[in-house]
PDB file of N, CA and C in Angstrom:
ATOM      1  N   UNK A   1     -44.077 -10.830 -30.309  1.00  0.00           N
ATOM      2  CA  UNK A   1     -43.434 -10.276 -29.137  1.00  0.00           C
ATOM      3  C   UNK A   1     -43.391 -11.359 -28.051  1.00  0.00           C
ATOM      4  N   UNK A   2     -41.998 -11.479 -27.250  1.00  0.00           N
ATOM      5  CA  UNK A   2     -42.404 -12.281 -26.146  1.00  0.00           C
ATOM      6  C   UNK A   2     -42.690 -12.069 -25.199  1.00  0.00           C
ATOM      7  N   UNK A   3     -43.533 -12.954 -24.605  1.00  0.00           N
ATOM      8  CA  UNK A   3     -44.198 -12.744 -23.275  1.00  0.00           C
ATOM      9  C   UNK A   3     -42.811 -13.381 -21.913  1.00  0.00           C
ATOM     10  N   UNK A   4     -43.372 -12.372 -20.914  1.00  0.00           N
ATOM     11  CA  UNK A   4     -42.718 -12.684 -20.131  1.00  0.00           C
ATOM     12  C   UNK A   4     -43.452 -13.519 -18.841  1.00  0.00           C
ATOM     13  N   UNK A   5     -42.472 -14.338 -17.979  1.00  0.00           N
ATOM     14  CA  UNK A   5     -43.074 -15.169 -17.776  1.00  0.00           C
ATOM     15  C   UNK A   5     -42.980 -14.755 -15.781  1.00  0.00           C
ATOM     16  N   UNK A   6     -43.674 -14.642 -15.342  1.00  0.00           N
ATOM     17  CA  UNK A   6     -43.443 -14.419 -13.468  1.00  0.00           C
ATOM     18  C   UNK A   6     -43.183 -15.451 -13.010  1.00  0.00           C
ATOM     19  N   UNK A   7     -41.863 -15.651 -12.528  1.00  0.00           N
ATOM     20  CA  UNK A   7     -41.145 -16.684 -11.685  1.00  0.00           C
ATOM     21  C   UNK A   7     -41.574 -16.509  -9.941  1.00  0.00           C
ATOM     22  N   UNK A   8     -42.054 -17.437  -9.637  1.00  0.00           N
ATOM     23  CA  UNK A   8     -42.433 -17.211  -7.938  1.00  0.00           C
ATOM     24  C   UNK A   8     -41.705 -18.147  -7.642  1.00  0.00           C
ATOM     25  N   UNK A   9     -41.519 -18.196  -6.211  1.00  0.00           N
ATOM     26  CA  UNK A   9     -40.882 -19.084  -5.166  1.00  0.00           C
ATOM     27  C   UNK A   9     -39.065 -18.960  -5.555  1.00  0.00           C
ATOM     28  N   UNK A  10     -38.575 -20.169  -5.284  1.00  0.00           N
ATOM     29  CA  UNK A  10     -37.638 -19.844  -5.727  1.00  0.00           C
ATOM     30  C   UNK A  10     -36.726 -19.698  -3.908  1.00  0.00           C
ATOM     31  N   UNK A  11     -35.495 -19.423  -4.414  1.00  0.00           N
ATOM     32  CA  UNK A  11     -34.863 -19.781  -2.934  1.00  0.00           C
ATOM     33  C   UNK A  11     -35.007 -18.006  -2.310  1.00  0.00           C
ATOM     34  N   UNK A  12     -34.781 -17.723  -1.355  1.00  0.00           N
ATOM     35  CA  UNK A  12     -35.312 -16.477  -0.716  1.00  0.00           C
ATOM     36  C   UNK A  12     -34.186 -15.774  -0.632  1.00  0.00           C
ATOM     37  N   UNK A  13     -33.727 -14.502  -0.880  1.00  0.00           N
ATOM     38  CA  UNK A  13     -32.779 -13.482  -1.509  1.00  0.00           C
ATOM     39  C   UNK A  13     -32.950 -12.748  -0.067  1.00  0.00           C
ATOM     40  N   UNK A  14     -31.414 -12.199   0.181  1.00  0.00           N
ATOM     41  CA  UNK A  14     -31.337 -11.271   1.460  1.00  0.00           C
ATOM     42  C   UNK A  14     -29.775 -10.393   0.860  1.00  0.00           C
ATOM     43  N   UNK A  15     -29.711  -9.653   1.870  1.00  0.00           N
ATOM     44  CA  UNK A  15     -29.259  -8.669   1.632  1.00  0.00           C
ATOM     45  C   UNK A  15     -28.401  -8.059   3.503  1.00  0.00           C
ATOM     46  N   UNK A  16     -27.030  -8.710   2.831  1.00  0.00           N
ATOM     47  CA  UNK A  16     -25.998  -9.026   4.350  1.00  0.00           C
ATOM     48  C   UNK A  16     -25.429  -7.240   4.276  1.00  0.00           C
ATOM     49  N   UNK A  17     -25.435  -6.445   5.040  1.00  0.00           N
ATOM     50  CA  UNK A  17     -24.964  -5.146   5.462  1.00  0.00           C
ATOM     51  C   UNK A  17     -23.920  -5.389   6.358  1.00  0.00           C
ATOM     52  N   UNK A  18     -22.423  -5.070   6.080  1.00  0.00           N
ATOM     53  CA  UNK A  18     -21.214  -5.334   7.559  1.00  0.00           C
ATOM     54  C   UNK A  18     -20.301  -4.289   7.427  1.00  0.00           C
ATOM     55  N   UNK A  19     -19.153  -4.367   7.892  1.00  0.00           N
ATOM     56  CA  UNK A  19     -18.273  -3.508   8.256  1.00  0.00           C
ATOM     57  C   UNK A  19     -17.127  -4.339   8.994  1.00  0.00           C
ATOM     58  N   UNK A  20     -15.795  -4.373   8.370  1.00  0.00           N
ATOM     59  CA  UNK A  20     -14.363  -4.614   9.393  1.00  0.00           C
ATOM     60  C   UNK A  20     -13.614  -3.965   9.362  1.00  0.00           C
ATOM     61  N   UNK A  21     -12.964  -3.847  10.757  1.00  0.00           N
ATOM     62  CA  UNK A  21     -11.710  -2.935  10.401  1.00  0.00           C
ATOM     63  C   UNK A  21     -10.951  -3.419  12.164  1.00  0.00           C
ATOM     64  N   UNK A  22      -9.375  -3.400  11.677  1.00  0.00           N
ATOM     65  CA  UNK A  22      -8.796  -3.895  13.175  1.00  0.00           C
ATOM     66  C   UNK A  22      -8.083  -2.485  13.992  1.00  0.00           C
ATOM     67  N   UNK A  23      -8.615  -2.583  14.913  1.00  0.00           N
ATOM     68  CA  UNK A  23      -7.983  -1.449  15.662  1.00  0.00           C
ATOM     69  C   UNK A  23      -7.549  -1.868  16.829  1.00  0.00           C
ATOM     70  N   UNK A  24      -6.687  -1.058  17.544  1.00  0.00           N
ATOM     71  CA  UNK A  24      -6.000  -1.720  19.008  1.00  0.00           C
ATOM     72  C   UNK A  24      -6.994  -1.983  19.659  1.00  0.00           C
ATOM     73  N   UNK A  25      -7.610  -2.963  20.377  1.00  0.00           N
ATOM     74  CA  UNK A  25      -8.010  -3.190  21.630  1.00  0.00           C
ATOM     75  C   UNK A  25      -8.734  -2.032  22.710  1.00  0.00           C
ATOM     76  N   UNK A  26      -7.750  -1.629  23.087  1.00  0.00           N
ATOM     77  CA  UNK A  26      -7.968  -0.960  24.403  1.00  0.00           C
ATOM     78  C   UNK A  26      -7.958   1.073  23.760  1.00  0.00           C
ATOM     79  N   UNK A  27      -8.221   1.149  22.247  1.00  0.00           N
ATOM     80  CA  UNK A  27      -8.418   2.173  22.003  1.00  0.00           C
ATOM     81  C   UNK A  27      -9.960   2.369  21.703  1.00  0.00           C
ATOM     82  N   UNK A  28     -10.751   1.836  21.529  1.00  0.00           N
ATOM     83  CA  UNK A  28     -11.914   1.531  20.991  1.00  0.00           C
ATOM     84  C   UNK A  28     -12.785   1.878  22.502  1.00  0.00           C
ATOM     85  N   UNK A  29     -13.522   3.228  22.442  1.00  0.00           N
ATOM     86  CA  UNK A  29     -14.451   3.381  23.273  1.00  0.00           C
ATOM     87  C   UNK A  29     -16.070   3.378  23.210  1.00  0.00           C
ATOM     88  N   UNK A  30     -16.227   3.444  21.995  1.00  0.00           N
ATOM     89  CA  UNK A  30     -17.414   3.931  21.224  1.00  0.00           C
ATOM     90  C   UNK A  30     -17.473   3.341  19.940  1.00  0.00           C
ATOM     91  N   UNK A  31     -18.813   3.054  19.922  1.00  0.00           N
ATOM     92  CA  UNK A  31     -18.894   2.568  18.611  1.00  0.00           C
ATOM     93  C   UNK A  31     -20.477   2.487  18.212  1.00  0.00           C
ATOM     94  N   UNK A  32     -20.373   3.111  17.083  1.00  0.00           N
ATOM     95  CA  UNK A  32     -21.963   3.465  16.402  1.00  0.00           C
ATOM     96  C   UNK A  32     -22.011   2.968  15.133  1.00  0.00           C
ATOM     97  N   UNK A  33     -22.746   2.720  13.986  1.00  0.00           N
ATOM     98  CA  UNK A  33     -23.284   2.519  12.952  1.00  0.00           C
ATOM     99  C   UNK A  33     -21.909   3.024  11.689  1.00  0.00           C
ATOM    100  N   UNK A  34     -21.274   2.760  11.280  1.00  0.00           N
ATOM    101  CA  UNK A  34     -20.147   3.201  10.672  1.00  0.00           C
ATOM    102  C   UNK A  34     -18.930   4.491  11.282  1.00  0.00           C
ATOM    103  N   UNK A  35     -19.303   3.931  12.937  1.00  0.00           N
ATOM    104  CA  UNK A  35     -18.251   5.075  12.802  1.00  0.00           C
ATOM    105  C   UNK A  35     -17.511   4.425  14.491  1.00  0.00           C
ATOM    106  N   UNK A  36     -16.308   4.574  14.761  1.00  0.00           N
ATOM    107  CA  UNK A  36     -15.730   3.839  15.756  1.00  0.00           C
ATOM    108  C   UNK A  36     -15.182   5.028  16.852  1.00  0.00           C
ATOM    109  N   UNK A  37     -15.558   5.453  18.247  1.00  0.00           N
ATOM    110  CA  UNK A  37     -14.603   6.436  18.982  1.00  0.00           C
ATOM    111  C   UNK A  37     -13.419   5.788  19.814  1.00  0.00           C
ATOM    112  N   UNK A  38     -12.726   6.448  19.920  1.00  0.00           N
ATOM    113  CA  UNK A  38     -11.262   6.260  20.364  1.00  0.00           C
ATOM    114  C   UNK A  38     -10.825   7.044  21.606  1.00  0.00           C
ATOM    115  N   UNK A  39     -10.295   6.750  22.739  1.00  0.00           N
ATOM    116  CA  UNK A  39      -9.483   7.123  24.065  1.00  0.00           C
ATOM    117  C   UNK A  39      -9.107   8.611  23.978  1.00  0.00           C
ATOM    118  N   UNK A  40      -8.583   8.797  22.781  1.00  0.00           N
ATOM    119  CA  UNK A  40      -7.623  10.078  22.625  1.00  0.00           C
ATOM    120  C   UNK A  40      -9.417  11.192  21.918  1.00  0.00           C
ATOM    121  N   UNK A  41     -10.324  10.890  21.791  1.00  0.00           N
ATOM    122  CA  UNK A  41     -11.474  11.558  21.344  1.00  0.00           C
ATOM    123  C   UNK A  41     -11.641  11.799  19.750  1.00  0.00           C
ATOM    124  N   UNK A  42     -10.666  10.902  18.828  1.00  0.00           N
ATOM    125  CA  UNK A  42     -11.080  10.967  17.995  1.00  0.00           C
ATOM    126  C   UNK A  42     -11.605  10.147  17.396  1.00  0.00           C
ATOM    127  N   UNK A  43     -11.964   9.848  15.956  1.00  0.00           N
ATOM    128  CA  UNK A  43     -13.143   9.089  15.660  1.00  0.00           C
ATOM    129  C   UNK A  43     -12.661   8.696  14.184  1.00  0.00           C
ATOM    130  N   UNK A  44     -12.875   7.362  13.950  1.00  0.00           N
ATOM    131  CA  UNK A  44     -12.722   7.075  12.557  1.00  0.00           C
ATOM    132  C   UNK A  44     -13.932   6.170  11.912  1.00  0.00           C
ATOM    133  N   UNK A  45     -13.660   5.884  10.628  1.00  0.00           N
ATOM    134  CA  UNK A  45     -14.720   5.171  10.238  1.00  0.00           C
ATOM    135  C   UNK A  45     -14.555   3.708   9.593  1.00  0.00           C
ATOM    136  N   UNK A  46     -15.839   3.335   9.710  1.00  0.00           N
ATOM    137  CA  UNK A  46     -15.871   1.552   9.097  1.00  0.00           C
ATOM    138  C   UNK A  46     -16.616   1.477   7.801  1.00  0.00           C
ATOM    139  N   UNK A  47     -15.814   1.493   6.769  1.00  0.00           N
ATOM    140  CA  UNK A  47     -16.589   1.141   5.617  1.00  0.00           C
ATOM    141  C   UNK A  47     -17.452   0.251   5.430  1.00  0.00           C
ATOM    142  N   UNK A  48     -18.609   0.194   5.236  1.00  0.00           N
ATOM    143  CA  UNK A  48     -20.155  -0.228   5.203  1.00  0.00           C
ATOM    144  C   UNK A  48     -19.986  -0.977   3.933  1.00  0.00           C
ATOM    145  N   UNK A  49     -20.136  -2.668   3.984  1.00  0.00           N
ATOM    146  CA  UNK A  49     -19.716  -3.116   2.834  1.00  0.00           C
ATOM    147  C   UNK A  49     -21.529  -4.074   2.348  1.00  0.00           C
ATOM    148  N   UNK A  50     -21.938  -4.408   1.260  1.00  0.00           N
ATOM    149  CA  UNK A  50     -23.411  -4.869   0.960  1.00  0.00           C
ATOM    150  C   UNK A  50     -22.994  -6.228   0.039  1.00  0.00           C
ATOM    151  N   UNK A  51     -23.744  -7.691   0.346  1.00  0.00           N
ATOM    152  CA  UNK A  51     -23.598  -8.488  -0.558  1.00  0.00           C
ATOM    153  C   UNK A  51     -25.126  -8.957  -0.528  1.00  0.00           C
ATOM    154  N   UNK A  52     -25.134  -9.552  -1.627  1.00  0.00           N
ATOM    155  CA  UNK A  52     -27.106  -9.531  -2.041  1.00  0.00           C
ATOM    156  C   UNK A  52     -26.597 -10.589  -2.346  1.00  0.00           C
ATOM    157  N   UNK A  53     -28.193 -12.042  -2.322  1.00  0.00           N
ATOM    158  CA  UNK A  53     -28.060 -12.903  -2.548  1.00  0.00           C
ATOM    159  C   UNK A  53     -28.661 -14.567  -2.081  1.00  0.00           C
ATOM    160  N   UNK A  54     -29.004 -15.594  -2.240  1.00  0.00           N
ATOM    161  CA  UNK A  54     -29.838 -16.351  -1.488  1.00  0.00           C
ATOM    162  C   UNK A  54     -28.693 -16.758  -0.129  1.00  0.00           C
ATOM    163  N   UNK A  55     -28.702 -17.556   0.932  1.00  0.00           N
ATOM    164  CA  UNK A  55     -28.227 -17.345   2.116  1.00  0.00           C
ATOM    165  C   UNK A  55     -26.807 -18.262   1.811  1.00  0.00           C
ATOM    166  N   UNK A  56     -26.643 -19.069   1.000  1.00  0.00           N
ATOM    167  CA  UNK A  56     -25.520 -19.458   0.430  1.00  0.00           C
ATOM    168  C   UNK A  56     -24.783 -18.998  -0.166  1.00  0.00           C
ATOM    169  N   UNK A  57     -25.268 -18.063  -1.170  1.00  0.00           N
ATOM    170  CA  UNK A  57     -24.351 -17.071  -1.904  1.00  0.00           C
ATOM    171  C   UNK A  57     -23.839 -15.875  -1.477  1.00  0.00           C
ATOM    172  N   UNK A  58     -24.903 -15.459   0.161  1.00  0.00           N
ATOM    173  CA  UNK A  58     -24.124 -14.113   0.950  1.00  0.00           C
ATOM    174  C   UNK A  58     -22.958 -15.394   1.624  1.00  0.00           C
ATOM    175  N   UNK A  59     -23.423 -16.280   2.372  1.00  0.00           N
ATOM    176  CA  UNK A  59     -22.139 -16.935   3.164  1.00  0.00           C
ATOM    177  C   UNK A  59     -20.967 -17.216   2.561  1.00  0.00           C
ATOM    178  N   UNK A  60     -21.143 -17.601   1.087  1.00  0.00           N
ATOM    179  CA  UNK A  60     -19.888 -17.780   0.237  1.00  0.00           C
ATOM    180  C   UNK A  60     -19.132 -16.373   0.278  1.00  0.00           C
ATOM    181  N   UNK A  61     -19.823 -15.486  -0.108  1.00  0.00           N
ATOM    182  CA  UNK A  61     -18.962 -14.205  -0.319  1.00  0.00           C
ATOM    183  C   UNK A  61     -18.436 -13.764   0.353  1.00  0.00           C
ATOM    184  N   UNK A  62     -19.102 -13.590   1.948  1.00  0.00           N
ATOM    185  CA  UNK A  62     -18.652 -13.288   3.128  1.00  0.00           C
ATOM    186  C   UNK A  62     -17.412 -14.219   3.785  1.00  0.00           C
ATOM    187  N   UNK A  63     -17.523 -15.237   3.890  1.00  0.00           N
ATOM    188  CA  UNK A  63     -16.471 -16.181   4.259  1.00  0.00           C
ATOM    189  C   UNK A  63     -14.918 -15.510   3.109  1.00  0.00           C
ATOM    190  N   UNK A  64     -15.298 -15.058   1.489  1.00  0.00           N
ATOM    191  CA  UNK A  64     -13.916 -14.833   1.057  1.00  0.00           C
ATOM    192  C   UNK A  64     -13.607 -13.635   1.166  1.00  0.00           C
ATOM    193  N   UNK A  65     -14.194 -12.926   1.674  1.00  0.00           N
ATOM    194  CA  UNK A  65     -14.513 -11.367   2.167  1.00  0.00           C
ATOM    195  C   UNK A  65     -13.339 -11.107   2.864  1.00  0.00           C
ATOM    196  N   UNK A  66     -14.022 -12.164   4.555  1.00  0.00           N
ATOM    197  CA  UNK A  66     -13.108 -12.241   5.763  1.00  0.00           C
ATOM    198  C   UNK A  66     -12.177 -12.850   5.517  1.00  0.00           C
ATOM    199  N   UNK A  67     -11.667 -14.101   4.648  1.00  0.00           N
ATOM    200  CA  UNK A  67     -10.332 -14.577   4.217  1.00  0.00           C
ATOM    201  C   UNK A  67      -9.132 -13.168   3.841  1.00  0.00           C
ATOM    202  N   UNK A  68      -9.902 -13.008   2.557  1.00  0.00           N
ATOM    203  CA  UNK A  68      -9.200 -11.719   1.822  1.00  0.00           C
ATOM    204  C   UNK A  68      -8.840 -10.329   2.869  1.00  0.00           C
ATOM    205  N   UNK A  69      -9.469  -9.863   3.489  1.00  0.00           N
ATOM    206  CA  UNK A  69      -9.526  -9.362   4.992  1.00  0.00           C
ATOM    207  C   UNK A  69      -8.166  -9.743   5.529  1.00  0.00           C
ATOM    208  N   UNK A  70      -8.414 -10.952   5.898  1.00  0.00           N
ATOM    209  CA  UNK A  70      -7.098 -11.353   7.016  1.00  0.00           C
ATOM    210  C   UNK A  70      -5.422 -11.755   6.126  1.00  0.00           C
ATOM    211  N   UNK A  71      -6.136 -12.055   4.837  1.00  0.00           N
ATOM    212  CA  UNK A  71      -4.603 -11.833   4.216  1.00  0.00           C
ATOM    213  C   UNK A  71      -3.752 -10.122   3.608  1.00  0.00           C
ATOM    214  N   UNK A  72      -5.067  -9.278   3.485  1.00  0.00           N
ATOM    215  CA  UNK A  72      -4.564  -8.342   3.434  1.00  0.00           C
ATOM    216  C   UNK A  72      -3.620  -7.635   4.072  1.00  0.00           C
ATOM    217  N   UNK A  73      -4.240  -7.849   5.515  1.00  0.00           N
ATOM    218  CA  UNK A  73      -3.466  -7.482   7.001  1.00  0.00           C
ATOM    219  C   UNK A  73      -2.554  -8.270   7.597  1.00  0.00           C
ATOM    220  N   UNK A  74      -2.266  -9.222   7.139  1.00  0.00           N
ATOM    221  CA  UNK A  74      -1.070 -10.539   7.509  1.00  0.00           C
ATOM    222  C   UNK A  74      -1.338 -10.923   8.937  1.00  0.00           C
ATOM    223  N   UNK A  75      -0.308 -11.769   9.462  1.00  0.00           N
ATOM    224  CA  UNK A  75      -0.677 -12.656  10.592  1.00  0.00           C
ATOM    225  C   UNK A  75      -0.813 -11.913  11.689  1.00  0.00           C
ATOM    226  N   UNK A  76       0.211 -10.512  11.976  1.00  0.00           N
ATOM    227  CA  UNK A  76       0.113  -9.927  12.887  1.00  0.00           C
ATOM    228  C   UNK A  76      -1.071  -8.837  13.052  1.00  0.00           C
ATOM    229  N   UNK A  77      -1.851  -8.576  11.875  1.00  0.00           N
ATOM    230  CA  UNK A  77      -2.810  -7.617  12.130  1.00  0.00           C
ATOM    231  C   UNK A  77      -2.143  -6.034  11.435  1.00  0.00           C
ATOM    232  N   UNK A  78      -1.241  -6.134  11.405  1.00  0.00           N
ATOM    233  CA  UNK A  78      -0.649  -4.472  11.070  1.00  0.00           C
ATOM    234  C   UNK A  78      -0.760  -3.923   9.393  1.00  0.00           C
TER     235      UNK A  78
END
């Protein structure tokens, strides 16, 4: 049978928690933990997105995250 072996040290693993989403400016009154209020009193939400990983491998992901992000929505935002 093989034995298994306990790996210590090693580069240090975290765990990035975010949320984007573009909304007008001057509609945005409130804003809490996944959820955004608005002028007119209603309320929408920010999908809560998770990448795990040592601090290079969350920044990699995140950087194509926010790329992919801004090409989704094109130059003007709409």
């Amino acid at each position: 049978m093989a034995k298994l072996k306990l790996v210590r040290g090693g580069p240090a693993r975290y765990t990035l928690v975010y949320g984007m989403r573009l909304f007008p400016a001057r509609d945005v009154t409130l804003l809490r933990p996944g959820k955004v209020g608005f002028a007119d009193g209603e309320q929408g939400a920010v999908t809560l997105h998770v990448i795990e990983g040592t601090r290079a491998e969350v920044e990699r992901q995140l950087l194509a995250s926010v790329d992919a992000f801004f090409d989704i929505h094109g130059k003007d935002g709409a």
